[in-house]
Protein backbone atom coordinates (compact mmCIF):
# COMPACT_ATOMS: atom_id res chain seq x y z
CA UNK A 1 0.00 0.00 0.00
CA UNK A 2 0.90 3.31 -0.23
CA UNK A 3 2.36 5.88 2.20
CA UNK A 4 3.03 9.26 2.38
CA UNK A 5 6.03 11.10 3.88
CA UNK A 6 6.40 14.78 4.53
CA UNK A 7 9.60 16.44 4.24
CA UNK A 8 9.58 19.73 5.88
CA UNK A 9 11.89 22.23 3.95
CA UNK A 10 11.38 25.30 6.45
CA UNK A 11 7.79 26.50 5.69
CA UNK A 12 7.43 24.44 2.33
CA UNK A 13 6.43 20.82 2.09
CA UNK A 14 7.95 18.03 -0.13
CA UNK A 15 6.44 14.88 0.05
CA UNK A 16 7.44 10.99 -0.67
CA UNK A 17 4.52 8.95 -2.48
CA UNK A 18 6.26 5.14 -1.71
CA UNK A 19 5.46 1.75 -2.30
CA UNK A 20 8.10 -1.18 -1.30
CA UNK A 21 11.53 0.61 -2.44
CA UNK A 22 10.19 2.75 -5.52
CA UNK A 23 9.34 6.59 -4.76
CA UNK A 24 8.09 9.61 -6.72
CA UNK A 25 9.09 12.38 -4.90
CA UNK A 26 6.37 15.31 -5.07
CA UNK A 27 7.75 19.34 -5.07
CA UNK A 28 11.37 20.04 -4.26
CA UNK A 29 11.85 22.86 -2.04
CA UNK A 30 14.36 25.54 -2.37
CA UNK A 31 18.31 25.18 -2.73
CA UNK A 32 19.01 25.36 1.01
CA UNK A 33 16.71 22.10 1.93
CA UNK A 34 18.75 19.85 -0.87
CA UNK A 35 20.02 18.10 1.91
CA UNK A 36 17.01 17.30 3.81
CA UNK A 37 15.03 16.12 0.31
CA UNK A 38 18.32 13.57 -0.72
CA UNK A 39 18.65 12.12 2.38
CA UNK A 40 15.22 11.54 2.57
CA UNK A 41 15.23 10.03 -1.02
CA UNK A 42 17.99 7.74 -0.17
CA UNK A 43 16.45 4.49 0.49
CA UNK A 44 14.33 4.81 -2.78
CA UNK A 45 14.50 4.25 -6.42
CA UNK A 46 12.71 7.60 -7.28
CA UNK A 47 11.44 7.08 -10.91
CA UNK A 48 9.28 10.86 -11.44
CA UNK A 49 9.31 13.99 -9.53
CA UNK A 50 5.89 15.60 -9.78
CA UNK A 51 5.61 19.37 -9.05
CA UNK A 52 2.29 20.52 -7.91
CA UNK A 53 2.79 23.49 -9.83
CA UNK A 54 5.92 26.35 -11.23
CA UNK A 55 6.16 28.78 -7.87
CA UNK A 56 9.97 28.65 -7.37
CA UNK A 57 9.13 27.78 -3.73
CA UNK A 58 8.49 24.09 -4.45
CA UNK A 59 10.03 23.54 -8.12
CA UNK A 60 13.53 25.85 -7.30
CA UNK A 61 15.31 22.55 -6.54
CA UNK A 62 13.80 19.85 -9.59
CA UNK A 63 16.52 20.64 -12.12
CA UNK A 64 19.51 19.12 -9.81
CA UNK A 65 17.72 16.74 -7.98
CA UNK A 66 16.63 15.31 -11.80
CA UNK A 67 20.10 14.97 -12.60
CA UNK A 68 20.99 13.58 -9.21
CA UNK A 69 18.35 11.11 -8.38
CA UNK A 70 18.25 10.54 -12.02
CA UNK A 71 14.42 10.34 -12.93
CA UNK A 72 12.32 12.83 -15.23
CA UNK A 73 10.35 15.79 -14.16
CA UNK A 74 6.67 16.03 -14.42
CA UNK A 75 4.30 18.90 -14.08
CA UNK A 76 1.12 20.70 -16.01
CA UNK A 77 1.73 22.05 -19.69
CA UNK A 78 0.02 25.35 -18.17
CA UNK A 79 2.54 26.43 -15.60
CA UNK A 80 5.93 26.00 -17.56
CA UNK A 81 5.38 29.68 -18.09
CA UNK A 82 6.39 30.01 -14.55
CA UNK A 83 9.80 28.78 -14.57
CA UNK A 84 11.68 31.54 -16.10
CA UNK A 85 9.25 33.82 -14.93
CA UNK A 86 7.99 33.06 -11.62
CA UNK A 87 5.53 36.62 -12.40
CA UNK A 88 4.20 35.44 -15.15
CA UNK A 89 0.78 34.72 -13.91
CA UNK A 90 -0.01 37.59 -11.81
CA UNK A 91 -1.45 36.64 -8.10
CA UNK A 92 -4.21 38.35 -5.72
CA UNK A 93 -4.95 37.76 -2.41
CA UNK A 94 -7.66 39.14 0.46
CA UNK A 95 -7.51 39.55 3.99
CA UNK A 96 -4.72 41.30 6.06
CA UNK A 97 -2.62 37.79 6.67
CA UNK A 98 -3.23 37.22 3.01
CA UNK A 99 -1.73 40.30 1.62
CA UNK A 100 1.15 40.22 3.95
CA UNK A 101 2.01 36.35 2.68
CA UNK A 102 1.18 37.49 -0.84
CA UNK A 103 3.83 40.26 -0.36
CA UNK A 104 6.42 37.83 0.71
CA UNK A 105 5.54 35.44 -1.93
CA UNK A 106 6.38 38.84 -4.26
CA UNK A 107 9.56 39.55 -2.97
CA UNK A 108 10.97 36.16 -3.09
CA UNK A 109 9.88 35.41 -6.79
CA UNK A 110 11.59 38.70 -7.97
CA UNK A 111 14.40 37.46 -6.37
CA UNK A 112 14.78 33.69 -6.32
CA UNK A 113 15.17 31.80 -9.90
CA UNK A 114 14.35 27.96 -11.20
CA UNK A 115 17.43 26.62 -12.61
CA UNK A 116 16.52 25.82 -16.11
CA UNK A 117 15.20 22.39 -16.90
CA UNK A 118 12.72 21.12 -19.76
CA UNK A 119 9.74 19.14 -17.86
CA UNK A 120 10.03 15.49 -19.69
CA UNK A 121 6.32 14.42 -18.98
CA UNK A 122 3.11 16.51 -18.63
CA UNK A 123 0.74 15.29 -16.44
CA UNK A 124 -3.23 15.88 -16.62
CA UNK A 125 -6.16 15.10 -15.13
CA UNK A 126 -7.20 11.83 -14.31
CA UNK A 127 -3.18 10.54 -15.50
CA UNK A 128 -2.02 7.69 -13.49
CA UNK A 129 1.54 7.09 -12.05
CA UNK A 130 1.02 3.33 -12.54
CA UNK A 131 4.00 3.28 -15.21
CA UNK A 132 5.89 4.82 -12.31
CA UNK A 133 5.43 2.30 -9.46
CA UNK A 134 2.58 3.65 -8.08
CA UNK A 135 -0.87 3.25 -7.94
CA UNK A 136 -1.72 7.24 -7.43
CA UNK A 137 -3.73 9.50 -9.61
CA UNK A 138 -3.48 13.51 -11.05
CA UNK A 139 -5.99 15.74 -9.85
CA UNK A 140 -6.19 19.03 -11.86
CA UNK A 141 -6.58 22.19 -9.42
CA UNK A 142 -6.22 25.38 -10.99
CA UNK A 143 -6.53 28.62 -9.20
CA UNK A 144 -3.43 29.14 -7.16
CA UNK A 145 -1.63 29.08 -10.74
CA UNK A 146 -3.48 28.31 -14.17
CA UNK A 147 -1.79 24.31 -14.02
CA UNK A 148 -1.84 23.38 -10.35
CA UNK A 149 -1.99 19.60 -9.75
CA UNK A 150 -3.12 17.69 -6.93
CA UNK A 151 -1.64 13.31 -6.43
CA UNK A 152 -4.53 11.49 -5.21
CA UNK A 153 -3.09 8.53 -3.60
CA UNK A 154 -6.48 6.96 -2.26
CA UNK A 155 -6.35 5.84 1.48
CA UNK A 156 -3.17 7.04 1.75
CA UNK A 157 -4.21 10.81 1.26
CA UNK A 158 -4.20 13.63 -1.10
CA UNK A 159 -1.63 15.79 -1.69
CA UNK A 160 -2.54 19.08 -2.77
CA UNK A 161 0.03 21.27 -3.57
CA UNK A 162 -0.94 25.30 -2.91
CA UNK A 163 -4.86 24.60 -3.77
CA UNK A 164 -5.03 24.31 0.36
CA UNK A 165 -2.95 25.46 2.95
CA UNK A 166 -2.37 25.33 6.63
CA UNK A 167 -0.36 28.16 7.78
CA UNK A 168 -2.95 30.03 10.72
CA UNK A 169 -5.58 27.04 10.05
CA UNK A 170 -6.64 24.69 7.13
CA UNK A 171 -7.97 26.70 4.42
CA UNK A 172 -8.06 27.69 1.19
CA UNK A 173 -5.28 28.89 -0.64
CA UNK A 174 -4.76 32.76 0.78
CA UNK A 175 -3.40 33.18 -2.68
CA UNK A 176 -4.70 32.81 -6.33
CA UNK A 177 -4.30 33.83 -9.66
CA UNK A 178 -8.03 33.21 -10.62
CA UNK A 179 -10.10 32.89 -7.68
CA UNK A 180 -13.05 31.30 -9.01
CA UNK A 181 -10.82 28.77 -10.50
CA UNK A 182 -9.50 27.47 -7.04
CA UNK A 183 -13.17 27.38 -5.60
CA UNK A 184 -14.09 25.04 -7.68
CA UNK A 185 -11.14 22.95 -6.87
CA UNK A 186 -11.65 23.12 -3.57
CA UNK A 187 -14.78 22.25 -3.33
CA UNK A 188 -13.85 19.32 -5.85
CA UNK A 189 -11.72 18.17 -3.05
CA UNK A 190 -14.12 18.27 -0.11
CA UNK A 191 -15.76 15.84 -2.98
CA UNK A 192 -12.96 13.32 -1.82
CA UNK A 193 -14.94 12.60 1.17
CA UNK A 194 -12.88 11.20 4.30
CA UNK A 195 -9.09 11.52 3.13
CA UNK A 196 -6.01 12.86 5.01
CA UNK A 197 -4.97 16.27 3.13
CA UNK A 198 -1.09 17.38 2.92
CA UNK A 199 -0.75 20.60 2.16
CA UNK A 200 2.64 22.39 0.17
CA UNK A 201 2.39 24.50 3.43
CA UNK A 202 1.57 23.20 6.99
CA UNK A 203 0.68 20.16 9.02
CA UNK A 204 -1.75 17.41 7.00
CA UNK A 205 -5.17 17.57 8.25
CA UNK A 206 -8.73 15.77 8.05
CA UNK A 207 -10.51 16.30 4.48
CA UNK A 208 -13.44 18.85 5.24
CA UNK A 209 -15.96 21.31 3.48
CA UNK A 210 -13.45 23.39 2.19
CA UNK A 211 -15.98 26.35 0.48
């Protein structure tokens, strides 16, 4: 069966989607948690990284850890925009802890660059990571960015990328770049029905009404 393991990179989440000895590994944290995510990845043949979606938060680390762990990269056709340009999809937020994180989020994408990479597989909804080891499905969540992606690995849990987060409490995302967009997938998740949720930021919790 499968299990899921968090690997906290400061306030970002990577996660491990295993079965047996074979791992996709799912985000990739920044360039200071390499470290953490390798030694993590060590007793596993890790055949696909999947990145929820382009923010340089969780994809800043996918080029080298490609080359290292030797496996492709996957992610959705719609946020490749993203990687050279972290601003290219512009993002909105509400609320006074929401505008402060969204200010942040700024500061660091002006800053902070992907090292290039070309994705090798693009991933839609409903795609299965059976060819990969894993019995684990693509969920397609668009909102917080245009391709956000979602792994639901049935019992195990769902792991959902920036569509939810848990930073004050478990929510929706407090940012978006099309906010009727990530409604919808949040309310496609509370669809899921009893499943444990791990977020890209913050502690997993209980599946709930999200909307």
């Amino acid at each position: 069966m499968e299990q899921i393991q968090q690997i906290r990179c400061g306030n970002v989440n990577c996660f491990l989607l295993t079965e047996g000895d074979t791992g996709i590994l799912v985000d990739t944290g920044r360039t200071a948690h390499r470290g953490t995510i390798l030694a993590a990845c060590k007793p596993y043949r890790i055949s696909l990284i999947v990145l929820t979606h382009g923010h340089v938060d969780h994809a800043q680390n996918a080029a080298f850890l490609s080359q290292v762990l030797h496996c492709p990269v996957a992610m959705a056709e719609e946020d490749v925009d993203l990687l050279p340009e972290n601003l290219a999809q512009p993002l909105r937020s509400h609320g006074l802890f929401g505008k402060l994180l969204l200010s942040v989020s700024l500061r660091s994408m002006e800053r902070d660059l992907i090292e290039p990479f070309t994705p090798a597989v693009f991933l839609k909804d409903g795609d299965s990571l059976q060819d990969y080891g894993l019995h684990a499905t693509i969920l397609s969540l668009p909102g917080h960015t245009k391709g956000s992606i979602g792994v639901d690995a049935g019992e195990a849990g769902v792991i959902v990328g920036d569509a939810l987060m848990n930073f004050l409490s478990p929510t929706v995302s407090l940012l978006y770049h099309d906010e009727q967009s990530l409604l919808r997938s949040a309310q496609r998740l509370s669809a899921l029905g009893a499943r444990r949720v791990y977020f890209g930021h913050g502690k997993p919790a209980t599946n709930r009404p999200w909307v």
